[in-house]
PDB file of N, CA and C in Angstrom:
ATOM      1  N   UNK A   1       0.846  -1.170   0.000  1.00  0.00           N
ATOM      2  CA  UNK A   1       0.000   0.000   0.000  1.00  0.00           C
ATOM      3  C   UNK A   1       0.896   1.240   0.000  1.00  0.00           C
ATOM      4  N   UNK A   2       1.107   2.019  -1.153  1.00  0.00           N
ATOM      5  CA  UNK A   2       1.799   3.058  -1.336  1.00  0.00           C
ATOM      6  C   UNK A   2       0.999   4.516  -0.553  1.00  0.00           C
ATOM      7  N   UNK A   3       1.502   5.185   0.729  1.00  0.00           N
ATOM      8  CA  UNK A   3       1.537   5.971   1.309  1.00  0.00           C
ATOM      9  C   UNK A   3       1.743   7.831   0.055  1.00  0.00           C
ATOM     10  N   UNK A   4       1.033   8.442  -0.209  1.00  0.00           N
ATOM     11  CA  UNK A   4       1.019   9.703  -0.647  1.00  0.00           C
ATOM     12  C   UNK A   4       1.684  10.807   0.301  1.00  0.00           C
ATOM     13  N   UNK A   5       2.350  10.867   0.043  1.00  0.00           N
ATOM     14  CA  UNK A   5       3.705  11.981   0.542  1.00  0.00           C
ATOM     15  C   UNK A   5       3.752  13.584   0.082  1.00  0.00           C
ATOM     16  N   UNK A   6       3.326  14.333   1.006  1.00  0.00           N
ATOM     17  CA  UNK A   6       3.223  15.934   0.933  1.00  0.00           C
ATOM     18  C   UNK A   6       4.258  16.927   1.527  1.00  0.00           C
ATOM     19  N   UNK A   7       4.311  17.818   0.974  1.00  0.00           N
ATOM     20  CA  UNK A   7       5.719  18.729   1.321  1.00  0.00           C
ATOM     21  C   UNK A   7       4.839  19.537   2.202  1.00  0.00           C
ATOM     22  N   UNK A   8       5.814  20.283   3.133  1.00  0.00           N
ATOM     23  CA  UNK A   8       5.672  21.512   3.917  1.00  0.00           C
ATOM     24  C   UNK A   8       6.836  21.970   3.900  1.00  0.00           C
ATOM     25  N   UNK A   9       6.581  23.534   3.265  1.00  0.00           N
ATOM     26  CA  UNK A   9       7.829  24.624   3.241  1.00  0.00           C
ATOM     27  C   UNK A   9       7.330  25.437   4.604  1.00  0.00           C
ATOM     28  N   UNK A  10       8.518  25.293   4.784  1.00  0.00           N
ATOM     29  CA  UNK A  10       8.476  26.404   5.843  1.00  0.00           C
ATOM     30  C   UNK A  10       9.214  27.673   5.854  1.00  0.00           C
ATOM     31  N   UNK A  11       9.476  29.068   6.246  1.00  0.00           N
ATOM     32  CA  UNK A  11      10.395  29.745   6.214  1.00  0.00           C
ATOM     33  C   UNK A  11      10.451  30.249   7.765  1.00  0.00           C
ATOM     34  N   UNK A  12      12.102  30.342   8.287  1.00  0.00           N
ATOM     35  CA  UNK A  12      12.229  30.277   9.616  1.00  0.00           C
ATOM     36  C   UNK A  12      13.913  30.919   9.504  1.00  0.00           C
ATOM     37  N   UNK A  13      14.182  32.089  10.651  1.00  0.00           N
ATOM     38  CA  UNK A  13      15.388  32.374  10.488  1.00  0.00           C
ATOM     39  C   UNK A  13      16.439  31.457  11.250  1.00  0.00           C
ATOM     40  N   UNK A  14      17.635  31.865  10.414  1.00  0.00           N
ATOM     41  CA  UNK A  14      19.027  31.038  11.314  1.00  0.00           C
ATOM     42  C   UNK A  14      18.951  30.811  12.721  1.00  0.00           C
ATOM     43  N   UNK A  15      18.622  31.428  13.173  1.00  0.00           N
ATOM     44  CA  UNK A  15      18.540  31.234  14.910  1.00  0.00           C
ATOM     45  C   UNK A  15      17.519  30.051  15.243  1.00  0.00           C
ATOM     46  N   UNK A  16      16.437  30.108  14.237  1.00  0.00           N
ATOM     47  CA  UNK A  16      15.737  28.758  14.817  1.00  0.00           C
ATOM     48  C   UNK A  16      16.061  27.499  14.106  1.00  0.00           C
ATOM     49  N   UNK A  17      16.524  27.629  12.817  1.00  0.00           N
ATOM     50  CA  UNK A  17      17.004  26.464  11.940  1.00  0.00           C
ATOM     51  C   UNK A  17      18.177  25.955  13.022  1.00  0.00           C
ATOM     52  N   UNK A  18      19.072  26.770  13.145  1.00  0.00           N
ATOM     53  CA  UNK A  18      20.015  26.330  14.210  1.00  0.00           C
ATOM     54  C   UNK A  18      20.033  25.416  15.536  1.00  0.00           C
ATOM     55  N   UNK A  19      18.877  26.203  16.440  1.00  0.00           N
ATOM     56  CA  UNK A  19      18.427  25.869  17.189  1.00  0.00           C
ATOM     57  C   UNK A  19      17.827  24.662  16.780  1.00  0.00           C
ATOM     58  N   UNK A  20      16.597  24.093  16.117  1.00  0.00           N
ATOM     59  CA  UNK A  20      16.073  22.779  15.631  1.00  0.00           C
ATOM     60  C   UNK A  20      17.266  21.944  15.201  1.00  0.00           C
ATOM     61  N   UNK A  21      17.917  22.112  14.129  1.00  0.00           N
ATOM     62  CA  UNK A  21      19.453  21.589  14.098  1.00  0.00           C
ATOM     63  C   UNK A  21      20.341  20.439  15.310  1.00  0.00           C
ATOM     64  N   UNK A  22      20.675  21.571  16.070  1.00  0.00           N
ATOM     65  CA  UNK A  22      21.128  21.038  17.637  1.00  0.00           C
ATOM     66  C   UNK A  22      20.347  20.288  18.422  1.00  0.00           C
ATOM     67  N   UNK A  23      19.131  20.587  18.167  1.00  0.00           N
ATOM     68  CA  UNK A  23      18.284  19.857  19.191  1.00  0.00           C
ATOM     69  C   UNK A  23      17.651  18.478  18.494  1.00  0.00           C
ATOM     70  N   UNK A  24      17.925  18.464  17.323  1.00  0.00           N
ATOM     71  CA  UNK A  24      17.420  16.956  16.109  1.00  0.00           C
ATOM     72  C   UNK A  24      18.969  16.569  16.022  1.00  0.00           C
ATOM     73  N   UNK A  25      19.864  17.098  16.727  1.00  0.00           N
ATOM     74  CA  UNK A  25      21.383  16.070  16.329  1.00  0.00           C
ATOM     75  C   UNK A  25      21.378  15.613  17.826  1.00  0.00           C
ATOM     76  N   UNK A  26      20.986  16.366  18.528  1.00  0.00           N
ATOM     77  CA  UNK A  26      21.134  16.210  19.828  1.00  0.00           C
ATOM     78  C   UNK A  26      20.711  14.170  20.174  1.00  0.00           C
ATOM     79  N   UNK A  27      19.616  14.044  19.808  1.00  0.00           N
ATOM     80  CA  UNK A  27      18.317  12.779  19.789  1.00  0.00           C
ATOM     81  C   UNK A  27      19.195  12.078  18.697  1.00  0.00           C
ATOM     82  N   UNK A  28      19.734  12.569  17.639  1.00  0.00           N
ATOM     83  CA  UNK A  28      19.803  11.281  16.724  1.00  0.00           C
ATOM     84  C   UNK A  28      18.970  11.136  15.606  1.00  0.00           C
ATOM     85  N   UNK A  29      18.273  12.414  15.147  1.00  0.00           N
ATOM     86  CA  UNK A  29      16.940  12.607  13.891  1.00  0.00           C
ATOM     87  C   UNK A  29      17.929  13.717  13.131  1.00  0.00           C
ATOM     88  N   UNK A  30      17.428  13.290  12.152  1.00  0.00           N
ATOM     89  CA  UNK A  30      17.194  14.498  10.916  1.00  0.00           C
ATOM     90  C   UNK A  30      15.988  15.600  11.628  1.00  0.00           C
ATOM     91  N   UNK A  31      16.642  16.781  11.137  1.00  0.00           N
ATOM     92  CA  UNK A  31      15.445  17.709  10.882  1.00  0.00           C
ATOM     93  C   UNK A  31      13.826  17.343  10.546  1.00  0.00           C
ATOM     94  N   UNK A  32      14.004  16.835   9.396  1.00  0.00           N
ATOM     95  CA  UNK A  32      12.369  16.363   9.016  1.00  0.00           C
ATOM     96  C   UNK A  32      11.570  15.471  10.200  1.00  0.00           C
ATOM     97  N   UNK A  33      12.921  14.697  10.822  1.00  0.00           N
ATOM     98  CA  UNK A  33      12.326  13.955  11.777  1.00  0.00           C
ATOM     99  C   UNK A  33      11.889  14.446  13.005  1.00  0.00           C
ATOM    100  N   UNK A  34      12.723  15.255  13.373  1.00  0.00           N
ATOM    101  CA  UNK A  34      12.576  15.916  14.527  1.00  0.00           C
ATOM    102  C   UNK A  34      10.983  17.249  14.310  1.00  0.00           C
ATOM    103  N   UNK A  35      11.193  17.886  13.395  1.00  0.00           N
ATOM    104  CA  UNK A  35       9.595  18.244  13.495  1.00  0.00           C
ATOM    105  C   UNK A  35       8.807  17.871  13.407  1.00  0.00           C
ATOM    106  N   UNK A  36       8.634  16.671  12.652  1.00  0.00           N
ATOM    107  CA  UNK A  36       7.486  16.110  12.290  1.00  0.00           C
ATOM    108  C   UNK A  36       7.039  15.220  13.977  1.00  0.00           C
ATOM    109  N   UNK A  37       8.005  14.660  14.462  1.00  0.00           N
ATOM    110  CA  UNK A  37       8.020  14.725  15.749  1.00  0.00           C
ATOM    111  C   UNK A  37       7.276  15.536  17.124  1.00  0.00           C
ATOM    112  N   UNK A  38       7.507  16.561  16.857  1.00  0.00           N
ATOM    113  CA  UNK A  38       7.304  17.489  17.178  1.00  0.00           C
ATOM    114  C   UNK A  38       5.788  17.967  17.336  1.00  0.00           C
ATOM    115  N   UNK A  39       6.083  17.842  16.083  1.00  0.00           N
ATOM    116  CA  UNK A  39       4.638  18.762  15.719  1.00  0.00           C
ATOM    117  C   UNK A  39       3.621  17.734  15.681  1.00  0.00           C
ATOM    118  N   UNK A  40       3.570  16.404  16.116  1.00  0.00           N
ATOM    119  CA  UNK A  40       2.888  15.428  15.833  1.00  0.00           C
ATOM    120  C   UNK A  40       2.517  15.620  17.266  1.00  0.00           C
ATOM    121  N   UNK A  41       3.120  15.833  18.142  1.00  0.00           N
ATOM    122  CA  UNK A  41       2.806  15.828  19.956  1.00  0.00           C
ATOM    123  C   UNK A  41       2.281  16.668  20.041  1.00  0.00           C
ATOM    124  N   UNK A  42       2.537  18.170  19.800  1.00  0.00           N
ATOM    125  CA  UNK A  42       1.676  19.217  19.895  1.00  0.00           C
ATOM    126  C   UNK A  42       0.348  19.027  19.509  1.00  0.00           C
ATOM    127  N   UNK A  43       0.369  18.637  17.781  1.00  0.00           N
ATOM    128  CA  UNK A  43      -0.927  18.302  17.495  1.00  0.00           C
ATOM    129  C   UNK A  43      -2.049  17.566  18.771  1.00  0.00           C
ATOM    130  N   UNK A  44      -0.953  16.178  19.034  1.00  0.00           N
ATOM    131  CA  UNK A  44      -1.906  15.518  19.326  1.00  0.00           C
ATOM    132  C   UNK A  44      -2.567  15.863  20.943  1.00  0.00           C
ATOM    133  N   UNK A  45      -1.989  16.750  21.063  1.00  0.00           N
ATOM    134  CA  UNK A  45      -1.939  17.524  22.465  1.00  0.00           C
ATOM    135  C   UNK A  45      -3.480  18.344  22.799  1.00  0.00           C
ATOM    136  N   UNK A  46      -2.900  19.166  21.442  1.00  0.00           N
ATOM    137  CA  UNK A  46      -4.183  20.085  20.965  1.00  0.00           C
ATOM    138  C   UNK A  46      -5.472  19.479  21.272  1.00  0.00           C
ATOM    139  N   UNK A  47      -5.687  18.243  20.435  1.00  0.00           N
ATOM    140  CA  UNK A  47      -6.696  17.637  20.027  1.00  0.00           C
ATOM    141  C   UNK A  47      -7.157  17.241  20.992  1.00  0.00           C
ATOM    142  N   UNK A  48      -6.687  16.952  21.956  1.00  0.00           N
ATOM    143  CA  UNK A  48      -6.634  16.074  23.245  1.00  0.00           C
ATOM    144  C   UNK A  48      -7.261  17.041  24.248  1.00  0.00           C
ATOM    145  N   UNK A  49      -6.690  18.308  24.283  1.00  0.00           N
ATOM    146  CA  UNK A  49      -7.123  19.035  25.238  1.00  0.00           C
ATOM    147  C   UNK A  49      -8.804  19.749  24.908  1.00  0.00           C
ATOM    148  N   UNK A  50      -9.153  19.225  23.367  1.00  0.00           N
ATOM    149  CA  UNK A  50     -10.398  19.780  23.034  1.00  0.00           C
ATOM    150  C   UNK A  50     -11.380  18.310  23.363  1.00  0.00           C
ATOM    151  N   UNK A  51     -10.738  17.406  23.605  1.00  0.00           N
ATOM    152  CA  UNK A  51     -12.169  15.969  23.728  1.00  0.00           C
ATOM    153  C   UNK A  51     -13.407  16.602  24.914  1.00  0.00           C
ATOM    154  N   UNK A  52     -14.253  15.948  24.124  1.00  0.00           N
ATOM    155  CA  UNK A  52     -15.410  16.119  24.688  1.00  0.00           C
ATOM    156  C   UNK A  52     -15.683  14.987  25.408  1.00  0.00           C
ATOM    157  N   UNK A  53     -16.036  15.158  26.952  1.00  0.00           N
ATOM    158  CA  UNK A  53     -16.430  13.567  27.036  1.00  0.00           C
ATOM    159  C   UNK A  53     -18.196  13.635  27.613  1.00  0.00           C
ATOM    160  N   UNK A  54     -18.537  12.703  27.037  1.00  0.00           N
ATOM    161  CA  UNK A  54     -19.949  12.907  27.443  1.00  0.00           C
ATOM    162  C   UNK A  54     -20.595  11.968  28.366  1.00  0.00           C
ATOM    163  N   UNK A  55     -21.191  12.355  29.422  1.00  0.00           N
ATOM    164  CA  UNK A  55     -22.204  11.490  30.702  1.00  0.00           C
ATOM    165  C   UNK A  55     -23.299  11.810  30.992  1.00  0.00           C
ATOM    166  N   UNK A  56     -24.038  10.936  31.336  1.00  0.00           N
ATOM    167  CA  UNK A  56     -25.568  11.508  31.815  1.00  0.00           C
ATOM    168  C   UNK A  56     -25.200  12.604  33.372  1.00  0.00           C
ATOM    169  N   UNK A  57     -25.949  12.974  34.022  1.00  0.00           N
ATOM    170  CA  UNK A  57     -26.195  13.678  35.028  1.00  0.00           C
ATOM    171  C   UNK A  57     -25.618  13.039  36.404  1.00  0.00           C
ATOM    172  N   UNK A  58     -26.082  11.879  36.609  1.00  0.00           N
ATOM    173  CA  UNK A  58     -25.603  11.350  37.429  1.00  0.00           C
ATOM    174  C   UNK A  58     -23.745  11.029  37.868  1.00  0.00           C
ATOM    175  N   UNK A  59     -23.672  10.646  36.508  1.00  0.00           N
ATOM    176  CA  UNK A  59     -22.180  10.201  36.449  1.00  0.00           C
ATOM    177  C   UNK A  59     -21.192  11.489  36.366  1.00  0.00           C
ATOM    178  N   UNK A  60     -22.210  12.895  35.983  1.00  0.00           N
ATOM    179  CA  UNK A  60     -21.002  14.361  36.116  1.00  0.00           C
ATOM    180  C   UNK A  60     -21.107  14.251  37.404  1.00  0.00           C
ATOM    181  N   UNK A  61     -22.482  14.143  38.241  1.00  0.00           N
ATOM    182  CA  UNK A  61     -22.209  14.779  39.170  1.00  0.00           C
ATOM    183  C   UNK A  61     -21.228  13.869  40.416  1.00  0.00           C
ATOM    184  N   UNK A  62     -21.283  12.879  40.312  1.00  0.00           N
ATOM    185  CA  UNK A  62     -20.016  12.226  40.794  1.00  0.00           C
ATOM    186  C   UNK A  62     -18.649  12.352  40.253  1.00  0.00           C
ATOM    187  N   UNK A  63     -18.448  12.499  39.221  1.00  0.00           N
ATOM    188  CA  UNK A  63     -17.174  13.141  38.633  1.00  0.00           C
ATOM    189  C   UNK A  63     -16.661  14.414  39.243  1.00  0.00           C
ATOM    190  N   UNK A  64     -17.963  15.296  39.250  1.00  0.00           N
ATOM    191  CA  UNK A  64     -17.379  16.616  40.238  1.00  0.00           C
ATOM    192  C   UNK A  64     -17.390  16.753  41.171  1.00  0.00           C
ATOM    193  N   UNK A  65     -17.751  15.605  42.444  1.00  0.00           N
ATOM    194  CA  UNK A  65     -17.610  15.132  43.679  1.00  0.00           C
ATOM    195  C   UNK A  65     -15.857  14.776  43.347  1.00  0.00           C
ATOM    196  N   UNK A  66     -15.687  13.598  43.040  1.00  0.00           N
ATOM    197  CA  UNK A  66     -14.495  13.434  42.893  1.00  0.00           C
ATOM    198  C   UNK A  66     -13.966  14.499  42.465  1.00  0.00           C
ATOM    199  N   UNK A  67     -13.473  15.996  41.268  1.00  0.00           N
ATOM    200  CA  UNK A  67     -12.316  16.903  41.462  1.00  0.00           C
ATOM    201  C   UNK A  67     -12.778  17.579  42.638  1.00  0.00           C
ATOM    202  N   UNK A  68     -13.629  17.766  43.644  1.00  0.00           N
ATOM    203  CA  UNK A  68     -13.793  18.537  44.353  1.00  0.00           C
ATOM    204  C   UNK A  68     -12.988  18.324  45.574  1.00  0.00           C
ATOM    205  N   UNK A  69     -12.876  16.867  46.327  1.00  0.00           N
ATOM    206  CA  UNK A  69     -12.447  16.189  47.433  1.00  0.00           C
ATOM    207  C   UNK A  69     -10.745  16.557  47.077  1.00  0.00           C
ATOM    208  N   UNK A  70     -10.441  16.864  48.346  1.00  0.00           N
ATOM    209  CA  UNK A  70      -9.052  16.698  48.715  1.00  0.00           C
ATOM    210  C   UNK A  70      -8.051  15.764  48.112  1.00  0.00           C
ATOM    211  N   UNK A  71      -7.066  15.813  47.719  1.00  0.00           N
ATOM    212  CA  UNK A  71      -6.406  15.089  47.956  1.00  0.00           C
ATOM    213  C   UNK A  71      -5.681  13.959  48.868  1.00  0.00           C
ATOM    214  N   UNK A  72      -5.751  12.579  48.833  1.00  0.00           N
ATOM    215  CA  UNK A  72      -5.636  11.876  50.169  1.00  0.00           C
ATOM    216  C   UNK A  72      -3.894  11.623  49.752  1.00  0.00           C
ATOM    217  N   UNK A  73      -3.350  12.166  50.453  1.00  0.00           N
ATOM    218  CA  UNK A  73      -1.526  11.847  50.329  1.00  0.00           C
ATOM    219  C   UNK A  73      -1.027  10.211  50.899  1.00  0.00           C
ATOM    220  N   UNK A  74      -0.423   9.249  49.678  1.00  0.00           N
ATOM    221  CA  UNK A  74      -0.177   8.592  50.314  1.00  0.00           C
ATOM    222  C   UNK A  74       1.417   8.448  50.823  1.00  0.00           C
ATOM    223  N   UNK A  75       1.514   7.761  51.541  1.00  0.00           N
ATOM    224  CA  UNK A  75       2.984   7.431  52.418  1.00  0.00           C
ATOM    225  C   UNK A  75       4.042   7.787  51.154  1.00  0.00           C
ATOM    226  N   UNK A  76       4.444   7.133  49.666  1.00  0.00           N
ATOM    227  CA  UNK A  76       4.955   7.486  49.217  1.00  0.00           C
ATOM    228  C   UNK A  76       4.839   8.565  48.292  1.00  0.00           C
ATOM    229  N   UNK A  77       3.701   9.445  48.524  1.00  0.00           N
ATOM    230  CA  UNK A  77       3.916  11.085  47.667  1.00  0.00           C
ATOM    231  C   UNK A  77       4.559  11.723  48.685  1.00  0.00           C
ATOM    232  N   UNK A  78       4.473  11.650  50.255  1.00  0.00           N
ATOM    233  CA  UNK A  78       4.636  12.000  51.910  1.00  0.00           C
ATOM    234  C   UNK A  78       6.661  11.559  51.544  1.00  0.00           C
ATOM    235  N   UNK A  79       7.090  10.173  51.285  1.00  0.00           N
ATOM    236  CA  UNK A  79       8.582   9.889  51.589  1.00  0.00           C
ATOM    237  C   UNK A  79       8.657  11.185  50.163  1.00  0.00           C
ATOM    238  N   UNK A  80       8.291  11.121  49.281  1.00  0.00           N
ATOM    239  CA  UNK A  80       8.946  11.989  47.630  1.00  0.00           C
ATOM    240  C   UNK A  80       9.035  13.718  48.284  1.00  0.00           C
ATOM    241  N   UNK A  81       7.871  13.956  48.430  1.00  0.00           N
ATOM    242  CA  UNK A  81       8.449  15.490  49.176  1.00  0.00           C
ATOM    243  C   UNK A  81       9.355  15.541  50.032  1.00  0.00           C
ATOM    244  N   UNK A  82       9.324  14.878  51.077  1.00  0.00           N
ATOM    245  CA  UNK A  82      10.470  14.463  52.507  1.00  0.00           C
ATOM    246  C   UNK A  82      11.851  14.784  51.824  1.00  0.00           C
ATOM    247  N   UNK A  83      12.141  14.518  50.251  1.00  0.00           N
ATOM    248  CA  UNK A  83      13.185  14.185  49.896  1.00  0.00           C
ATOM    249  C   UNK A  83      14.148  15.951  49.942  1.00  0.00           C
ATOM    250  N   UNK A  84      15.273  15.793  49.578  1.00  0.00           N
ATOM    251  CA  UNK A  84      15.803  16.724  49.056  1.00  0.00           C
ATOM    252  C   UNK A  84      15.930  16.949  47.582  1.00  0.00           C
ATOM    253  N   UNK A  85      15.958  18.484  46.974  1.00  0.00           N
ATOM    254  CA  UNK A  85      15.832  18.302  45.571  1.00  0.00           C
ATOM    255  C   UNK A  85      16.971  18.063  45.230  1.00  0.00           C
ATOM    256  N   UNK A  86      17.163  17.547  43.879  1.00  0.00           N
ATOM    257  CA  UNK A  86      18.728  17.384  43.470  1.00  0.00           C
ATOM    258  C   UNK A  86      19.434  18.198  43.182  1.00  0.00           C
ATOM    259  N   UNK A  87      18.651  19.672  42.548  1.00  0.00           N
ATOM    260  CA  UNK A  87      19.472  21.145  43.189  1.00  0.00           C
ATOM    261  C   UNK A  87      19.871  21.243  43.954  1.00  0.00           C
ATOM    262  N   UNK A  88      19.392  20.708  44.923  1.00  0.00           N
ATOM    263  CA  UNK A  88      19.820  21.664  46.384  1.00  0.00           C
ATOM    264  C   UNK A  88      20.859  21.114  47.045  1.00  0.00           C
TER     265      UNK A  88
END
């Protein structure tokens, strides 16, 4: 099954070609790879942050019981703060 293959030009100054450059040699990609990369997470980010999810009445209103309640901390979120940062 032969895949149809489309260009995107872009125009972008030295400072960011550069920058993308370093940061796609950095990983081990080509350029093409590294945006398309890129821009594939963002996308799918986007999209993600627009889902709709849909419930009857009952099931929101337990949903917004649950974000409403506290947080219950357990022993190991309690040892992870305890810690020191590795800055410090």
């Amino acid at each position: 099954m032969a895949t149809t293959r489309n260009q995107i030009n872009l125009r972008i100054d030295a400072q960011q070609q550069d920058l993308i450059d370093r940061a796609a040699q950095s990983v081990g990609k080509s350029r093409t790879e590294f945006i398309l990369d890129a821009t594939r997470r963002e996308a799918t980010a986007v999209l993600l942050d627009q889902s709709v999810f849909m419930m009857d009445e009952e099931s929101y209103d337990r949903f917004q019981v649950m974000l409403d309640a506290p947080a219950i901390p357990t022993q190991a979120l309690r040892d992870l703060l305890a810690e020191k940062s590795p800055w410090e």
